[in-house]
PDB file of N, CA and C in Angstrom:
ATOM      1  N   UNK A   1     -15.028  -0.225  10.511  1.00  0.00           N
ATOM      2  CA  UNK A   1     -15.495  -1.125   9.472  1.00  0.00           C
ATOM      3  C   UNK A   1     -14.592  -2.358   9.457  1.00  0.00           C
ATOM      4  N   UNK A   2     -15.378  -3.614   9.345  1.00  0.00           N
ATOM      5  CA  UNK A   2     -14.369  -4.667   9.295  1.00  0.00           C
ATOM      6  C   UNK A   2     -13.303  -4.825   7.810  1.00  0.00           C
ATOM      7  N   UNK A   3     -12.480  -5.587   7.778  1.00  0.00           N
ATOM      8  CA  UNK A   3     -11.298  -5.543   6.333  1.00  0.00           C
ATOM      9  C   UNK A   3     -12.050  -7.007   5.941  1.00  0.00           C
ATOM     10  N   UNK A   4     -11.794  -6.884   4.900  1.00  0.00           N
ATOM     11  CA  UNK A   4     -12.455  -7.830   4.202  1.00  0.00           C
ATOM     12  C   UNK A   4     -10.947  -8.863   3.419  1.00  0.00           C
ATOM     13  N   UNK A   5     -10.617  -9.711   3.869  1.00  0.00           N
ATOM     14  CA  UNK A   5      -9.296 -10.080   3.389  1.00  0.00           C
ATOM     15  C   UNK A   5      -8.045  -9.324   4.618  1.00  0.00           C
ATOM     16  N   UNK A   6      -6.822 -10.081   3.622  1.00  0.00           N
ATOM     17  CA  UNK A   6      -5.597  -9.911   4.703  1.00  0.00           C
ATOM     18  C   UNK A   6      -5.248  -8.176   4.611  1.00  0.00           C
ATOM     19  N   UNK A   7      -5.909  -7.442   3.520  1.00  0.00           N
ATOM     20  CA  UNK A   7      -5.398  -5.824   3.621  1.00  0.00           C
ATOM     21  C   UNK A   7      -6.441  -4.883   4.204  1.00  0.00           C
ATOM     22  N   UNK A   8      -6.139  -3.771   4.768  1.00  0.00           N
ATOM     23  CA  UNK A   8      -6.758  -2.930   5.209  1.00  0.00           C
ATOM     24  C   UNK A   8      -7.125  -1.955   4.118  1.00  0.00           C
ATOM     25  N   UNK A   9      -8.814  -1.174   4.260  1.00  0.00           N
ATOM     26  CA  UNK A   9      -9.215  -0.080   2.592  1.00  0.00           C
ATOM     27  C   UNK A   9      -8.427   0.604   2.684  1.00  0.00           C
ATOM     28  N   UNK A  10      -8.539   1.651   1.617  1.00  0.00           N
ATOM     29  CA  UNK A  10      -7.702   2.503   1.265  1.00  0.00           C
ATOM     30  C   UNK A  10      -8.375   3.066   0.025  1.00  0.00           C
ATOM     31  N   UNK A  11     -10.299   3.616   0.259  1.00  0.00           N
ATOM     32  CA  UNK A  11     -10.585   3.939  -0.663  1.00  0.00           C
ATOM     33  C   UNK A  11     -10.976   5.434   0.080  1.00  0.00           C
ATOM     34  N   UNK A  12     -11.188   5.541   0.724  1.00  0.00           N
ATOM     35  CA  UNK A  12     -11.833   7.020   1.290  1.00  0.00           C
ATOM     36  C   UNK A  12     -10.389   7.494   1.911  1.00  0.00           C
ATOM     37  N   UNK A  13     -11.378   9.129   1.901  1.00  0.00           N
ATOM     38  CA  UNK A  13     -10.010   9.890   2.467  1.00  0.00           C
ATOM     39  C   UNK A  13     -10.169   9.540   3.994  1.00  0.00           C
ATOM     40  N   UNK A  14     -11.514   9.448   4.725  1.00  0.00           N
ATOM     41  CA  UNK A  14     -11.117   8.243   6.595  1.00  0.00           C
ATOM     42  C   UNK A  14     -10.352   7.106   6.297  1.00  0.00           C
ATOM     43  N   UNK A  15     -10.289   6.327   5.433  1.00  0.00           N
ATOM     44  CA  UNK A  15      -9.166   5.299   5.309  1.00  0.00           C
ATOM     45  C   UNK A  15      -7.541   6.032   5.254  1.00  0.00           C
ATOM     46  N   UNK A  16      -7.485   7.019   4.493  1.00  0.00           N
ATOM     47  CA  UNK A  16      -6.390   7.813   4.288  1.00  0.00           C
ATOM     48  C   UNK A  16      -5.716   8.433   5.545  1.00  0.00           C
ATOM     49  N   UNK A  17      -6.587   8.968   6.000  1.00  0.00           N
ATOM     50  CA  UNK A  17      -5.986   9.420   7.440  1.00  0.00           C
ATOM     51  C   UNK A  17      -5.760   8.547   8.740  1.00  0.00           C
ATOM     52  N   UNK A  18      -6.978   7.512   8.362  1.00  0.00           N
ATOM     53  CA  UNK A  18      -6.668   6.797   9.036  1.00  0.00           C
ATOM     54  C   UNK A  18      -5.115   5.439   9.334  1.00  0.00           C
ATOM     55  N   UNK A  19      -4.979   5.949   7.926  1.00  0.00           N
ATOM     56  CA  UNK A  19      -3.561   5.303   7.678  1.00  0.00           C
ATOM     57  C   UNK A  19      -2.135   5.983   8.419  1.00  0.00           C
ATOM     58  N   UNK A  20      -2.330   7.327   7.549  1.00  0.00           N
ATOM     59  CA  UNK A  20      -1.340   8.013   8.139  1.00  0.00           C
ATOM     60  C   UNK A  20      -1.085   8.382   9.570  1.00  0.00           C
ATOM     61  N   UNK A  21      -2.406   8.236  10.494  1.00  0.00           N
ATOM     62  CA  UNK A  21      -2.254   8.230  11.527  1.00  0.00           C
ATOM     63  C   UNK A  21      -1.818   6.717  12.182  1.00  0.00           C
ATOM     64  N   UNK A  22      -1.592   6.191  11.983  1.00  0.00           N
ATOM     65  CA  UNK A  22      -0.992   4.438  12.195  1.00  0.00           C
ATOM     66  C   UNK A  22       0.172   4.890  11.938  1.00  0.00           C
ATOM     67  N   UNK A  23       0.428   5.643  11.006  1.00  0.00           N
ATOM     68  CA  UNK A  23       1.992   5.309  10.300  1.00  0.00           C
ATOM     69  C   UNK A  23       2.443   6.382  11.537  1.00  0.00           C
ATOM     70  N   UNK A  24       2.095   7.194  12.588  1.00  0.00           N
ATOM     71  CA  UNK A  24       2.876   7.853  13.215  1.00  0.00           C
ATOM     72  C   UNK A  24       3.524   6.391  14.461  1.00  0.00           C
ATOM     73  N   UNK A  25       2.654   5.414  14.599  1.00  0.00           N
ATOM     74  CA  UNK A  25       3.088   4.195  15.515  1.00  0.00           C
ATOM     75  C   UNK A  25       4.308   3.309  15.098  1.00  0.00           C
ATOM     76  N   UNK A  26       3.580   3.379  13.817  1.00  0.00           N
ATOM     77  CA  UNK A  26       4.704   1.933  13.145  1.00  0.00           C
ATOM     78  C   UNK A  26       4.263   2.176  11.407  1.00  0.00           C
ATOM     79  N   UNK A  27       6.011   1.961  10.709  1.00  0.00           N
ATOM     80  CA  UNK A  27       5.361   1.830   9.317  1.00  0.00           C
ATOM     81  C   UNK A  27       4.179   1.252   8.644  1.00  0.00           C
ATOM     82  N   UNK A  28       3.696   2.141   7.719  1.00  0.00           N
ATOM     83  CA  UNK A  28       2.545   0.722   7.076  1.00  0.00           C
ATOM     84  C   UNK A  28       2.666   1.182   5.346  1.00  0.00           C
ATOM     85  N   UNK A  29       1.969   0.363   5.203  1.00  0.00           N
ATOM     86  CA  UNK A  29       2.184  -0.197   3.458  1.00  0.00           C
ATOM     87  C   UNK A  29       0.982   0.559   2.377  1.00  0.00           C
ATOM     88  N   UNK A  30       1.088   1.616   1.425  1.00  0.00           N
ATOM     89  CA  UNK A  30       0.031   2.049   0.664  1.00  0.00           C
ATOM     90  C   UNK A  30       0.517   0.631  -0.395  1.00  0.00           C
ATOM     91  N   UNK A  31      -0.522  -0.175  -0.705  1.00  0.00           N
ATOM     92  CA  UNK A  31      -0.453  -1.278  -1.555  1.00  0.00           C
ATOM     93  C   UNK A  31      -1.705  -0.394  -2.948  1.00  0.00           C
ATOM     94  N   UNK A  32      -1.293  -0.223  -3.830  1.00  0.00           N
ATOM     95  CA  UNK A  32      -2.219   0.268  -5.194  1.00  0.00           C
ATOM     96  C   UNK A  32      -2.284  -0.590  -6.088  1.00  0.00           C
ATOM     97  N   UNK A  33      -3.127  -1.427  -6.883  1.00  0.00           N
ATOM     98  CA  UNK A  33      -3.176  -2.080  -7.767  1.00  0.00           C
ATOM     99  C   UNK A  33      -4.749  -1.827  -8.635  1.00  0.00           C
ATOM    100  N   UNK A  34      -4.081  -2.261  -9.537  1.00  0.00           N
ATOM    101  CA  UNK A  34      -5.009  -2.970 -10.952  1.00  0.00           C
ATOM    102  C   UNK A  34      -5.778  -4.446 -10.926  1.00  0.00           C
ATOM    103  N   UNK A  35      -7.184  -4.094 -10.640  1.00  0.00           N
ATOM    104  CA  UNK A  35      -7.801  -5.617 -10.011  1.00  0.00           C
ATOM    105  C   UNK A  35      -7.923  -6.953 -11.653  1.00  0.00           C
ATOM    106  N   UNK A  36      -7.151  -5.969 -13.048  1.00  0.00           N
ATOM    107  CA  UNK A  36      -7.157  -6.593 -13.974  1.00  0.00           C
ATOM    108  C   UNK A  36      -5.850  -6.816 -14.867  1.00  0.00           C
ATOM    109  N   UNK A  37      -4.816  -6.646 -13.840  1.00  0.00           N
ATOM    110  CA  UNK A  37      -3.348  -6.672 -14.190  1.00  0.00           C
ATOM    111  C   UNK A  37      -2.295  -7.406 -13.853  1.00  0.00           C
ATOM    112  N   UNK A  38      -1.932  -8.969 -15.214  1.00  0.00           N
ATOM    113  CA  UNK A  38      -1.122  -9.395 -14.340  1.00  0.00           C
ATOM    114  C   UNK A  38       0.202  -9.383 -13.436  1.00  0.00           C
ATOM    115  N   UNK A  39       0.943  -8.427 -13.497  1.00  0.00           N
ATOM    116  CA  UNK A  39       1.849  -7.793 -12.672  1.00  0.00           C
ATOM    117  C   UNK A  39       1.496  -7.435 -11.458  1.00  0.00           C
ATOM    118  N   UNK A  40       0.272  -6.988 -11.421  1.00  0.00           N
ATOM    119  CA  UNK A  40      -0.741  -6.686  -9.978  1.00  0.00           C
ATOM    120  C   UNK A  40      -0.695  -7.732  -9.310  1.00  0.00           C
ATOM    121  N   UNK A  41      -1.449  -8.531 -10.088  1.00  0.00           N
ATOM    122  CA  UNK A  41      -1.772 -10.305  -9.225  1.00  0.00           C
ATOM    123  C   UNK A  41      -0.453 -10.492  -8.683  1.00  0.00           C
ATOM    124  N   UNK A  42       0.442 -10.767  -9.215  1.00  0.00           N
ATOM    125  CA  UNK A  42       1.616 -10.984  -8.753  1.00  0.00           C
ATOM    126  C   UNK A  42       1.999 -10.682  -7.538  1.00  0.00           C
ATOM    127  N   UNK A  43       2.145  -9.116  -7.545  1.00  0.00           N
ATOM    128  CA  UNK A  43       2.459  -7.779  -6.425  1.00  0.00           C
ATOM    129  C   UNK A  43       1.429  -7.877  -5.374  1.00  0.00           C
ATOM    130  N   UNK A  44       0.286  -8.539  -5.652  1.00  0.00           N
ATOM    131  CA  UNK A  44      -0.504  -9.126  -4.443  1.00  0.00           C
ATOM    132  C   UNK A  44      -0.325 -10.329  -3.619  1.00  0.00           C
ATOM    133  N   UNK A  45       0.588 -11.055  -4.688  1.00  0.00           N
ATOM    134  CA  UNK A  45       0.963 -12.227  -3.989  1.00  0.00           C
ATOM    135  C   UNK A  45       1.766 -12.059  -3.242  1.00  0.00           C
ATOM    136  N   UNK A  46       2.829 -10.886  -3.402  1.00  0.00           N
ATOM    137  CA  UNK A  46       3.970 -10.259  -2.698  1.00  0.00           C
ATOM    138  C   UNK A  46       3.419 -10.125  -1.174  1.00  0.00           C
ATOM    139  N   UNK A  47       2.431  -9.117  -1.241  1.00  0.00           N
ATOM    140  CA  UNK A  47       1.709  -8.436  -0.066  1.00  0.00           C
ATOM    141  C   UNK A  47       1.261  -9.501   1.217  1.00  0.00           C
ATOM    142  N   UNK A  48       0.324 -10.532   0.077  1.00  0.00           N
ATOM    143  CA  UNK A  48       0.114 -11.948   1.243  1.00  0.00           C
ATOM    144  C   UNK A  48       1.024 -12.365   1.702  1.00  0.00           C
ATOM    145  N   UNK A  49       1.926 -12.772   0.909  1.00  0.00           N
ATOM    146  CA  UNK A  49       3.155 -13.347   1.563  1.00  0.00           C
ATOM    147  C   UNK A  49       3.639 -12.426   2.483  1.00  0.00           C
ATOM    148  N   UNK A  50       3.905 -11.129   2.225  1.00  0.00           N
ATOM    149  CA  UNK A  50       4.727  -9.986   3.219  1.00  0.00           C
ATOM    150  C   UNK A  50       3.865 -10.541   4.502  1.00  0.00           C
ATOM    151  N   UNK A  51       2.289 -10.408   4.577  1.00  0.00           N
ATOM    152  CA  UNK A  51       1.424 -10.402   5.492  1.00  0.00           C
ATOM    153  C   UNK A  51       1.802 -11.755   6.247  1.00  0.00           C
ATOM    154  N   UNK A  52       2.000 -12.884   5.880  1.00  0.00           N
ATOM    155  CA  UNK A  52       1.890 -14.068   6.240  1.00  0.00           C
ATOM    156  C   UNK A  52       3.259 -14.213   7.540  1.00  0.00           C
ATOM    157  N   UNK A  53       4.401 -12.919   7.479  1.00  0.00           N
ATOM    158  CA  UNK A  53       5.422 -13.100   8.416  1.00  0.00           C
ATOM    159  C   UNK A  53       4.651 -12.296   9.599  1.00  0.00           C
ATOM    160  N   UNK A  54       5.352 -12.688  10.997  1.00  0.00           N
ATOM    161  CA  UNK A  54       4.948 -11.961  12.202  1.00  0.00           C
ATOM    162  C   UNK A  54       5.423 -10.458  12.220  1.00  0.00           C
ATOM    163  N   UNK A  55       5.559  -9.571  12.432  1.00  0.00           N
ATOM    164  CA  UNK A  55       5.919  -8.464  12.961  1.00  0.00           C
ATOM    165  C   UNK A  55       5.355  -7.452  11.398  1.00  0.00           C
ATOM    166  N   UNK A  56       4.900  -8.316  10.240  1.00  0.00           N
ATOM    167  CA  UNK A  56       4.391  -7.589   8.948  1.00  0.00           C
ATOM    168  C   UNK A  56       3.752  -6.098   9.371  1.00  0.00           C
ATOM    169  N   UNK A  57       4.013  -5.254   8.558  1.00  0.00           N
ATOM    170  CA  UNK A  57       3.568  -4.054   9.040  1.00  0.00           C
ATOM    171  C   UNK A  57       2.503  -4.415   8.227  1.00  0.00           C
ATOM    172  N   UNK A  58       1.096  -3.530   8.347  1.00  0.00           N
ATOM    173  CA  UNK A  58      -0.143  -3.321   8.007  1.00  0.00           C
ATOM    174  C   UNK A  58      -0.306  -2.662   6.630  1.00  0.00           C
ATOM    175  N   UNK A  59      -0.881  -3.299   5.565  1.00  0.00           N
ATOM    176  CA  UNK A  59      -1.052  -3.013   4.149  1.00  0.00           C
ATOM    177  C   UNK A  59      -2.149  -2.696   3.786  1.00  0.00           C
ATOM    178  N   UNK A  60      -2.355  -1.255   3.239  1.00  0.00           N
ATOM    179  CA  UNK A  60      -3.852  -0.319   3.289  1.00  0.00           C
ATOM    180  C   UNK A  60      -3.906  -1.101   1.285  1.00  0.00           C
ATOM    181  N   UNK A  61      -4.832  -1.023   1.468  1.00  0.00           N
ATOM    182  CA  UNK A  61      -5.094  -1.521   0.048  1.00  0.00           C
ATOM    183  C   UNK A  61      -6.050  -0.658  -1.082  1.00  0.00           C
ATOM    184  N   UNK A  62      -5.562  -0.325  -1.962  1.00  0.00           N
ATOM    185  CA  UNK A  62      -6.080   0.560  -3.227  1.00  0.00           C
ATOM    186  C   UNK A  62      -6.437  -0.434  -4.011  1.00  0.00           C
ATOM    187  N   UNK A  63      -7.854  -0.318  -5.151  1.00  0.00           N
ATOM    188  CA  UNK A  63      -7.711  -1.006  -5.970  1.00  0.00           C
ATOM    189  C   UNK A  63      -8.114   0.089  -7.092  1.00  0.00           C
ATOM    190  N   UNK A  64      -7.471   0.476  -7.849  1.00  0.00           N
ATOM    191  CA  UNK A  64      -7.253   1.922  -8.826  1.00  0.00           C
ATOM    192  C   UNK A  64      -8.726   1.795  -9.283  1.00  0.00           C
ATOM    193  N   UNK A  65      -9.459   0.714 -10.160  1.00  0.00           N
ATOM    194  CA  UNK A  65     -10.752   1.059 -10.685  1.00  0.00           C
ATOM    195  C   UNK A  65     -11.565   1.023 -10.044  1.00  0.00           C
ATOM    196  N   UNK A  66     -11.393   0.966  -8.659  1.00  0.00           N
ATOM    197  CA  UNK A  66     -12.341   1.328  -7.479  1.00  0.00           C
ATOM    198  C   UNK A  66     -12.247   2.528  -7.268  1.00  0.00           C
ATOM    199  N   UNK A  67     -11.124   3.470  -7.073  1.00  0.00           N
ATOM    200  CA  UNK A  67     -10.918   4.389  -6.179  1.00  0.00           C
ATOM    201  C   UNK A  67      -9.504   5.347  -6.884  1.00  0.00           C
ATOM    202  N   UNK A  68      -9.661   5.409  -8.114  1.00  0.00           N
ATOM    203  CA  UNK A  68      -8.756   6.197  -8.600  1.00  0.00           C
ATOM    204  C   UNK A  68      -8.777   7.894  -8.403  1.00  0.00           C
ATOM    205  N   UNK A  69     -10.306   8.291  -8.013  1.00  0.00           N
ATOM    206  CA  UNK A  69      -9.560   9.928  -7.009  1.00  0.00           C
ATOM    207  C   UNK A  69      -8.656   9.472  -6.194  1.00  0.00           C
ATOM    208  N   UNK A  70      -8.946   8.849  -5.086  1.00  0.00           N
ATOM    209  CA  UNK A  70      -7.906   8.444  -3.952  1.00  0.00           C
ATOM    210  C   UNK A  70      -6.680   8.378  -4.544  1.00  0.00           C
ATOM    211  N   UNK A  71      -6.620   7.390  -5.791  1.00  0.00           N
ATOM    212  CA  UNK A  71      -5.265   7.282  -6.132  1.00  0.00           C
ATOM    213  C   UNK A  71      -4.246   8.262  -6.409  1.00  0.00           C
ATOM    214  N   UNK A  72      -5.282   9.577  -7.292  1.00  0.00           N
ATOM    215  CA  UNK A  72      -4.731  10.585  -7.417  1.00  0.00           C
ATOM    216  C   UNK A  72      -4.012  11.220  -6.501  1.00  0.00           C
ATOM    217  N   UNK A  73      -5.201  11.312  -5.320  1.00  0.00           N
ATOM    218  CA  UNK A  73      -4.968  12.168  -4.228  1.00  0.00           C
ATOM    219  C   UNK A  73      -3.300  11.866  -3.541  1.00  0.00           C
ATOM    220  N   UNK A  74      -3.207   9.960  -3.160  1.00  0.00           N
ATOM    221  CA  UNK A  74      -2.264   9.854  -2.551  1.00  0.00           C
ATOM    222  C   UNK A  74      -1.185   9.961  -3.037  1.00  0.00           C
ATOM    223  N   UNK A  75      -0.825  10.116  -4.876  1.00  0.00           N
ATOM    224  CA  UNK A  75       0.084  10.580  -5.477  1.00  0.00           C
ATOM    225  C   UNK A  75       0.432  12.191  -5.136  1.00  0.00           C
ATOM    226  N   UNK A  76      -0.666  12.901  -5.107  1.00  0.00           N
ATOM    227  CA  UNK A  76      -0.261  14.341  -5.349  1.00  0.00           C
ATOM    228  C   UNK A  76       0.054  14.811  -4.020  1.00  0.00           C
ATOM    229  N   UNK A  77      -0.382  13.867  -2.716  1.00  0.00           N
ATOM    230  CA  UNK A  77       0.003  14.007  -1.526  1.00  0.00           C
ATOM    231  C   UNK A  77       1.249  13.797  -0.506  1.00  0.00           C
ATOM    232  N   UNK A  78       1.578  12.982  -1.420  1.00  0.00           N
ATOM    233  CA  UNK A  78       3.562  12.388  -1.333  1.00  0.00           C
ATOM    234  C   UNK A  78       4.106  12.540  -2.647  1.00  0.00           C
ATOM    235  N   UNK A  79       3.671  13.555  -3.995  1.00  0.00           N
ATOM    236  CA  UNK A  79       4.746  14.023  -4.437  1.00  0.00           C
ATOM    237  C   UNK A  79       5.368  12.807  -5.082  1.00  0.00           C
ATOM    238  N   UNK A  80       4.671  11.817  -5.202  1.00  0.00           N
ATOM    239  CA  UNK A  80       4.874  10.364  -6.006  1.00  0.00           C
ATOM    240  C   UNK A  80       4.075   9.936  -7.040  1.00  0.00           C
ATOM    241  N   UNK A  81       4.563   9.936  -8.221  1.00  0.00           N
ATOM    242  CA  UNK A  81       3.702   9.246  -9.255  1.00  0.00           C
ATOM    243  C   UNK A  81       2.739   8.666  -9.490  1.00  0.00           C
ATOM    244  N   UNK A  82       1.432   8.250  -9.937  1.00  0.00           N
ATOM    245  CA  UNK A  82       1.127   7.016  -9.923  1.00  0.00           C
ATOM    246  C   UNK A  82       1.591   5.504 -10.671  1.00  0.00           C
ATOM    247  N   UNK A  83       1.798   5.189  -9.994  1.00  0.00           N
ATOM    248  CA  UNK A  83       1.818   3.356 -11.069  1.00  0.00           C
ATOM    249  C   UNK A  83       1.124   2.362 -10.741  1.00  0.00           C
ATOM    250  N   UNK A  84       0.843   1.501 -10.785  1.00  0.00           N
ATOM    251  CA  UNK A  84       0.097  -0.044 -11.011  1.00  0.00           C
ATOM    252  C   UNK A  84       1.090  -1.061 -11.246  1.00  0.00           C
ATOM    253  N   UNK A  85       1.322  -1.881 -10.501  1.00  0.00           N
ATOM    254  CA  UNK A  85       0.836  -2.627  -9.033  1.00  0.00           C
ATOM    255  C   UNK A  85       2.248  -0.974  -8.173  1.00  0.00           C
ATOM    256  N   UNK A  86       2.067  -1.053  -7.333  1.00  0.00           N
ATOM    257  CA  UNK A  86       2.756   0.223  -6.561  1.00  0.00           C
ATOM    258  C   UNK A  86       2.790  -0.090  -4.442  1.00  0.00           C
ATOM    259  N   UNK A  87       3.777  -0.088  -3.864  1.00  0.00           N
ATOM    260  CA  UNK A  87       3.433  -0.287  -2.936  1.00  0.00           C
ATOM    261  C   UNK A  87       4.523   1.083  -2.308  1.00  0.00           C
ATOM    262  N   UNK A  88       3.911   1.800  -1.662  1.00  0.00           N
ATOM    263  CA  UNK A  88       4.615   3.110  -0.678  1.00  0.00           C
ATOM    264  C   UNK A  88       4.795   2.572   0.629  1.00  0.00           C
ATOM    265  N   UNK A  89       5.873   2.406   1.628  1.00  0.00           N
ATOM    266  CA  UNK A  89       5.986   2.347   2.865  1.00  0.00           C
ATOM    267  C   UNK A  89       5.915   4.195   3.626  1.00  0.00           C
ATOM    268  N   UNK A  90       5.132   4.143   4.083  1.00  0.00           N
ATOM    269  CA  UNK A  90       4.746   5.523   4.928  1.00  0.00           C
ATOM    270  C   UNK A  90       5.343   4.812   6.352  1.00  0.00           C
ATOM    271  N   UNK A  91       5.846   6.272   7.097  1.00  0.00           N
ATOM    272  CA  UNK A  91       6.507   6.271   8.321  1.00  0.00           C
ATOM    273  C   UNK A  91       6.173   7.591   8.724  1.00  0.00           C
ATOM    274  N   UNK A  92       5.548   8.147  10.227  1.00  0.00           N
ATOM    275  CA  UNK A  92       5.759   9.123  10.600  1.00  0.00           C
ATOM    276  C   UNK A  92       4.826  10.371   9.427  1.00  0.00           C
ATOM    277  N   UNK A  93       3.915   9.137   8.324  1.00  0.00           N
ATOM    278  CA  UNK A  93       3.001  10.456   7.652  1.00  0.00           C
ATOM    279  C   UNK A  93       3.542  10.671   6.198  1.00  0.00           C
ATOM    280  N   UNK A  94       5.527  10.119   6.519  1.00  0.00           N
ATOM    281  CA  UNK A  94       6.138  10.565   4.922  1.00  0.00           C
ATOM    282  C   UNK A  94       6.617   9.190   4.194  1.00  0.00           C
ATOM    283  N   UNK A  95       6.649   9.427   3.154  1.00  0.00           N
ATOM    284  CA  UNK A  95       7.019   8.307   2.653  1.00  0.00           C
ATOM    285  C   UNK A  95       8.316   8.121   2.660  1.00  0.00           C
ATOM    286  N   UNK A  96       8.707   6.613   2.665  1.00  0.00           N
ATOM    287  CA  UNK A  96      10.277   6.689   3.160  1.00  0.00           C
ATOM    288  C   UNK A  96      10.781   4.948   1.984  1.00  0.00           C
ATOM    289  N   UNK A  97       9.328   4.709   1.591  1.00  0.00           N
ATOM    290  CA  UNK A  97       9.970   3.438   0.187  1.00  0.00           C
ATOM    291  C   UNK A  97       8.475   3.899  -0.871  1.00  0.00           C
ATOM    292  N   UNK A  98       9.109   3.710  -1.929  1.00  0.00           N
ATOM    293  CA  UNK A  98       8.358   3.738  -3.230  1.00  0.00           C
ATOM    294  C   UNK A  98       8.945   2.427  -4.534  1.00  0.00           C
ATOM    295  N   UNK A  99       7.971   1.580  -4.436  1.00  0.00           N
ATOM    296  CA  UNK A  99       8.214   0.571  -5.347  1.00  0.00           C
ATOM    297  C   UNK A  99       7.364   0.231  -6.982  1.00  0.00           C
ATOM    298  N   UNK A 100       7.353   0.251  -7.535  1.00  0.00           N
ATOM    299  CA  UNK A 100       6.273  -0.205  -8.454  1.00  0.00           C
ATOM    300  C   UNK A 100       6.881  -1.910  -9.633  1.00  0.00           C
ATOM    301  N   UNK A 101       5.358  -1.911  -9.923  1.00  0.00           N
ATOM    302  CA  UNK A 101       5.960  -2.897 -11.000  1.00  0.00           C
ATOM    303  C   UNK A 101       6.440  -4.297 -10.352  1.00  0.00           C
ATOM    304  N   UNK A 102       7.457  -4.936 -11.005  1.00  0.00           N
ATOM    305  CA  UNK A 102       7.753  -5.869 -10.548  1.00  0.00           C
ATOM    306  C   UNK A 102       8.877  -5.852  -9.655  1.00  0.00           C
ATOM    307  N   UNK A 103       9.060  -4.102  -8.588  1.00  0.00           N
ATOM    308  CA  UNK A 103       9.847  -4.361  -8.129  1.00  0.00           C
ATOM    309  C   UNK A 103       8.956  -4.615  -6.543  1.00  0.00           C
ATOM    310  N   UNK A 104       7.649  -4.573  -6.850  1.00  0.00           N
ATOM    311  CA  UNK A 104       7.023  -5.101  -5.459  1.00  0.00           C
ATOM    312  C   UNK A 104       6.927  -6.078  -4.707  1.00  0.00           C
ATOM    313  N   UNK A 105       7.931  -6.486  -3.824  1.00  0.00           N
ATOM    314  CA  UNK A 105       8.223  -7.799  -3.535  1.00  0.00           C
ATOM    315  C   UNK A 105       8.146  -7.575  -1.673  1.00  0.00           C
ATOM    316  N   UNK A 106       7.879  -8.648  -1.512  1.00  0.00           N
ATOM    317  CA  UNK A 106       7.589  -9.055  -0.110  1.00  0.00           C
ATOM    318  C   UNK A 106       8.856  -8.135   0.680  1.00  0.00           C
ATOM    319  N   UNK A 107      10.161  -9.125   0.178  1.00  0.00           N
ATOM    320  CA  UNK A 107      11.309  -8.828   0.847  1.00  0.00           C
ATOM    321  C   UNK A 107      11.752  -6.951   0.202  1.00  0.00           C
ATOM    322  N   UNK A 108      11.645  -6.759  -0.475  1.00  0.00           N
ATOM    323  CA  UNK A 108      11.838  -5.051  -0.386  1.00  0.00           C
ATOM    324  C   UNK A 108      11.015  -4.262   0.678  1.00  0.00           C
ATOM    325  N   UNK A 109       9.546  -4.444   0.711  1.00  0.00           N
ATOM    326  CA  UNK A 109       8.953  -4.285   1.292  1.00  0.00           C
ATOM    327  C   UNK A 109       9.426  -3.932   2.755  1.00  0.00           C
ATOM    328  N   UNK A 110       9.491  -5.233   2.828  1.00  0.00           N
ATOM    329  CA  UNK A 110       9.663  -5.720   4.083  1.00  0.00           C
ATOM    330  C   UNK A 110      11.366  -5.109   4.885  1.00  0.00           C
ATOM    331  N   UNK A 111      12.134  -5.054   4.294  1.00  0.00           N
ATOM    332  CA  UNK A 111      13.431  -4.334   4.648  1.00  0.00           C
ATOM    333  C   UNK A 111      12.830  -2.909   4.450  1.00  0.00           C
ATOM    334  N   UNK A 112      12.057  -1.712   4.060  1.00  0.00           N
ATOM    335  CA  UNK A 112      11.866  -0.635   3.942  1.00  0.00           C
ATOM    336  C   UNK A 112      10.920  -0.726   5.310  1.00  0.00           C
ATOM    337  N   UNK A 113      10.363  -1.431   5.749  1.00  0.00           N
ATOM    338  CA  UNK A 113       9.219  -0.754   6.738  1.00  0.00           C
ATOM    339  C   UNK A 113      10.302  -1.224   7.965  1.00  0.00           C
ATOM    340  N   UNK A 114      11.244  -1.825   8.093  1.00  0.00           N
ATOM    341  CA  UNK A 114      12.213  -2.127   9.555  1.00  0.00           C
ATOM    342  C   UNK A 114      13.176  -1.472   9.954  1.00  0.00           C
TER     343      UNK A 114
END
């Protein structure tokens, strides 16, 4: 399926696996947000920007009132909370950064997936 924008879905569980199977190549980014939250907007601006450097790892994108089973799921599946705006760096399947809030920033990000 083509991505619609700079993030990859992240509403089905084939998006899900299909993630985690990437993440056995190279880190990638569970990005979760609130499509009506301004802290979200923000934490999206983070993500573009993350996206906008070369070597950016790949950012699966949640949007909670789209796809809040999923959301559940990928909480109860890494043993991680949910929050809004939220970005997980997965490596190898496990999670290895957990951010939320306004600590979702390009450059955290971005030092957790290198």
């Amino acid at each position: 399926m083509p991505q619609d924008g700079p993030f990859r879905p992240l509403a089905t569980e084939d998006d899900l696996q299909d993630a985690l199977r990437h993440s056995d190549d190279e880190p990638v980014v569970f990005y979760k947000h609130s499509s009506t939250c301004p802290i979200s907007a923000q934490a999206e601006d983070e993500m573009k920007s993350l996206l906008s450097n070369s070597g950016a790892p790949p950012v699966y994108e949640l949007v909670v009132q789209e796809s809040r089973d999923m959301s559940d799921r990928i909480a109860e599946h890494f043993s991680i909370r949910h929050e809004t705006p939220q970005a997980i760096v997965v490596s190898d399947g496990e999670p290895v950064f957990n951010a939320s809030h306004h600590d979702v920033t390009a450059a955290s990000v971005r030092q957790a997936a290198s």
